[in-house]
N, C-alpha and C. Protein backbone atom coordinates (compact mmCIF):
# COMPACT_ATOMS: atom_id res chain seq x y z
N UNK A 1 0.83 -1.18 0.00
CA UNK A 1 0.00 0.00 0.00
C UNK A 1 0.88 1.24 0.00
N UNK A 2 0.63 2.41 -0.68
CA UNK A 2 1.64 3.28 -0.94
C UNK A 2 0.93 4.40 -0.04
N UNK A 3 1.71 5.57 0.81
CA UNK A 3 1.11 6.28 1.28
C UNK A 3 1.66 7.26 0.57
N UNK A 4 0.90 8.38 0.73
CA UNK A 4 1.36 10.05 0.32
C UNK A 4 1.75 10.72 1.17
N UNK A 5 2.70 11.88 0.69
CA UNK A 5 3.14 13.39 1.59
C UNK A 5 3.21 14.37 0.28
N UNK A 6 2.05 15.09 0.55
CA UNK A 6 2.20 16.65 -0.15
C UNK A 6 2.67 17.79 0.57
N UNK A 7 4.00 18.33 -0.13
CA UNK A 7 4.80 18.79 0.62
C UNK A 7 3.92 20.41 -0.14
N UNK A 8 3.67 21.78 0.52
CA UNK A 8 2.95 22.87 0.10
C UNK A 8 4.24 24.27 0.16
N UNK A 9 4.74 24.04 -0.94
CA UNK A 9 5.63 25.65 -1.13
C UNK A 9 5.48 26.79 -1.45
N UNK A 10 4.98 27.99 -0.79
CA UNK A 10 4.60 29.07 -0.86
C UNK A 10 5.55 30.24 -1.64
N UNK A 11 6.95 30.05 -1.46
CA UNK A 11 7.81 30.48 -2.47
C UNK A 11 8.69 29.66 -3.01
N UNK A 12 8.28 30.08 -4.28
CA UNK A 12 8.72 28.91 -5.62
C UNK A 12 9.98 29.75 -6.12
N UNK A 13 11.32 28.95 -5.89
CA UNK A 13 12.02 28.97 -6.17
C UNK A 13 13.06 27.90 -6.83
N UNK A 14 14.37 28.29 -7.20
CA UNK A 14 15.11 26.54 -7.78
C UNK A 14 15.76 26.20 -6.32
N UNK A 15 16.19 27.07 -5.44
CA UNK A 15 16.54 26.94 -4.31
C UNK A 15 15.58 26.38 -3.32
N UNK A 16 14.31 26.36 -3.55
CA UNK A 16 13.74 25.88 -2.38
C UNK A 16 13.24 24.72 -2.98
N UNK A 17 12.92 24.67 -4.33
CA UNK A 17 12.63 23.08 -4.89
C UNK A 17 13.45 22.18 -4.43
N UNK A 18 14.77 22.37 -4.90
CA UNK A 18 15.81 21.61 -4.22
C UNK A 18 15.96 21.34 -3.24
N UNK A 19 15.65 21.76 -2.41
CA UNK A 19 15.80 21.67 -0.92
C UNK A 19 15.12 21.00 -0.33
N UNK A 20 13.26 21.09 -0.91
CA UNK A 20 12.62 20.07 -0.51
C UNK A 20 12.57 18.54 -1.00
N UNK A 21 13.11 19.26 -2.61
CA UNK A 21 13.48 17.65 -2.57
C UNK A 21 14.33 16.66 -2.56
N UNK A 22 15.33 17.18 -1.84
CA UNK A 22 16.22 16.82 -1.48
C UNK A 22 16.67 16.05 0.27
N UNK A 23 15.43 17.24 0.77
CA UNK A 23 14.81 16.71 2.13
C UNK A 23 14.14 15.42 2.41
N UNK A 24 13.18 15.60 1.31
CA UNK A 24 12.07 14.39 1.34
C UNK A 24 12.66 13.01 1.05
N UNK A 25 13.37 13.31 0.12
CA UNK A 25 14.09 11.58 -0.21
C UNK A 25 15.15 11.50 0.38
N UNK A 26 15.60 12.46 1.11
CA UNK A 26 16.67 11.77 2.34
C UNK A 26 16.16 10.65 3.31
N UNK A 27 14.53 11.22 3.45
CA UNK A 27 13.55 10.82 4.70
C UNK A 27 12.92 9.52 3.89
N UNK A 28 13.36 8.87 3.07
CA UNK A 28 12.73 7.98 2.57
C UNK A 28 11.76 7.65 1.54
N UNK A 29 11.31 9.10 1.21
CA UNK A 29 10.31 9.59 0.11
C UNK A 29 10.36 9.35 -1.53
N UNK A 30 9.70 8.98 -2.14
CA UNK A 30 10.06 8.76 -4.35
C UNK A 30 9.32 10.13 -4.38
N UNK A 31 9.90 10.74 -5.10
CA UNK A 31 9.23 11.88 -6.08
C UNK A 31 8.51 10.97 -6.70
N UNK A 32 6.87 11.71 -6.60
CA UNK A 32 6.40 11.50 -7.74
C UNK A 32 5.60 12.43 -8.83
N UNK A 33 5.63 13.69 -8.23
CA UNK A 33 5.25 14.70 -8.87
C UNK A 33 5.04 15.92 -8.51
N UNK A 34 4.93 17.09 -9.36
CA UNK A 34 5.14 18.34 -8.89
C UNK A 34 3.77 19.43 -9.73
N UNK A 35 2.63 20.33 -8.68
CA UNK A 35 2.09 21.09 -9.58
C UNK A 35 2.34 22.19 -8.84
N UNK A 36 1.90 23.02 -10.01
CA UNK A 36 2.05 24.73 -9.92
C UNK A 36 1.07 25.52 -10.11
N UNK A 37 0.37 26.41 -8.78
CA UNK A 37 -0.60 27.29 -8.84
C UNK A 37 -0.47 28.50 -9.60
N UNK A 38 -0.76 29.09 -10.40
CA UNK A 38 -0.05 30.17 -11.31
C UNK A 38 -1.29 31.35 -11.07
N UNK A 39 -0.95 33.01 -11.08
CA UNK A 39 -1.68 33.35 -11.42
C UNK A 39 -1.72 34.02 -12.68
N UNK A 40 -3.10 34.61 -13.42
CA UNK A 40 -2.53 35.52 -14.62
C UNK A 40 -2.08 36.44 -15.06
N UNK A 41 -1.69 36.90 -13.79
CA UNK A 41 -1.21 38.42 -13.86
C UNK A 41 0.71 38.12 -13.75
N UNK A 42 0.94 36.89 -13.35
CA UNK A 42 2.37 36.63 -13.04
C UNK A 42 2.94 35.35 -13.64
N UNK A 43 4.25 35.57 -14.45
CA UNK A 43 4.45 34.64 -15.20
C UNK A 43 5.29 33.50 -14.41
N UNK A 44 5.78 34.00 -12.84
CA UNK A 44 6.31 32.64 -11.88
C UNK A 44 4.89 31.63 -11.31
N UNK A 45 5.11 30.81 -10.80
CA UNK A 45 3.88 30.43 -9.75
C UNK A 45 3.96 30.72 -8.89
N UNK A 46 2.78 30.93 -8.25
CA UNK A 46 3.05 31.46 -6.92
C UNK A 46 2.53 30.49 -5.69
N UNK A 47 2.79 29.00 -6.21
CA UNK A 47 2.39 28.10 -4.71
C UNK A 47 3.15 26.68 -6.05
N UNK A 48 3.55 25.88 -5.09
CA UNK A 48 3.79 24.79 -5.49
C UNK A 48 3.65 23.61 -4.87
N UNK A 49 2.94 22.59 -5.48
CA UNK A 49 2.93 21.63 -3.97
C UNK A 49 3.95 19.76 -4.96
N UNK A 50 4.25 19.60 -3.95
CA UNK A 50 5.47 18.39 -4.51
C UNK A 50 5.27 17.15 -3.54
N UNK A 51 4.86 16.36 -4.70
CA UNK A 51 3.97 14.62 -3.85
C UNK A 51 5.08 14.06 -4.07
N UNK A 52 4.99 13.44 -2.88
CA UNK A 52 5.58 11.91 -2.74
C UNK A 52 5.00 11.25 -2.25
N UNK A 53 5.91 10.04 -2.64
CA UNK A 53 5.21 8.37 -1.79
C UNK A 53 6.27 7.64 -1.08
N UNK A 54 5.49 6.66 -0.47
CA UNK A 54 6.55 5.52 0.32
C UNK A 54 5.76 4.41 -0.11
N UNK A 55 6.14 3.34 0.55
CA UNK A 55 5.86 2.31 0.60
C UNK A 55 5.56 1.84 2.54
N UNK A 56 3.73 1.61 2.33
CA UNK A 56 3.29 1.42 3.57
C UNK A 56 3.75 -0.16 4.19
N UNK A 57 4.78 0.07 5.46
CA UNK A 57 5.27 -1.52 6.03
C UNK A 57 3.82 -1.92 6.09
C-alpha cells in the first residue's frame, strides 16, 4: 500500500525546490510529482505543492 506526503511551497524557487526535494528523499520519500498554482497576472507560480510516496510496512 503506498502512502502520500504533499509537501505545500509558498515560495517557488530553484533553491527551495531543491531543498525540498532533497529533504524528502533523504527521509525515505520517491518523487512523484510536482504542480504549480499560477496566477494571470504573473508569469512565476506562486504556490507549489510536490507529492511523494513511500511504501506502507
Amino acid at each position: 500500500m503506498l502512502k502520500y506526503k504533499v509537501v505545500e511551497i509558498s515560495t517557488v524557487s530553484e533553491d527551495i525546490l531543491e531543498e525540498t526535494l532533497n529533504e524528502w528523499t533523504q527521509k525515505g520519500w520517491t518523487f512523484d510529482g510536482m504542480h504549480f498554482a499560477m496566477r494571470e497576472s504573473q508569469k512565476r507560480p506562486s504556490m507549489a505543492f510536490v507529492i511523494f510516496t513511500q511504501e506502507k510496512a
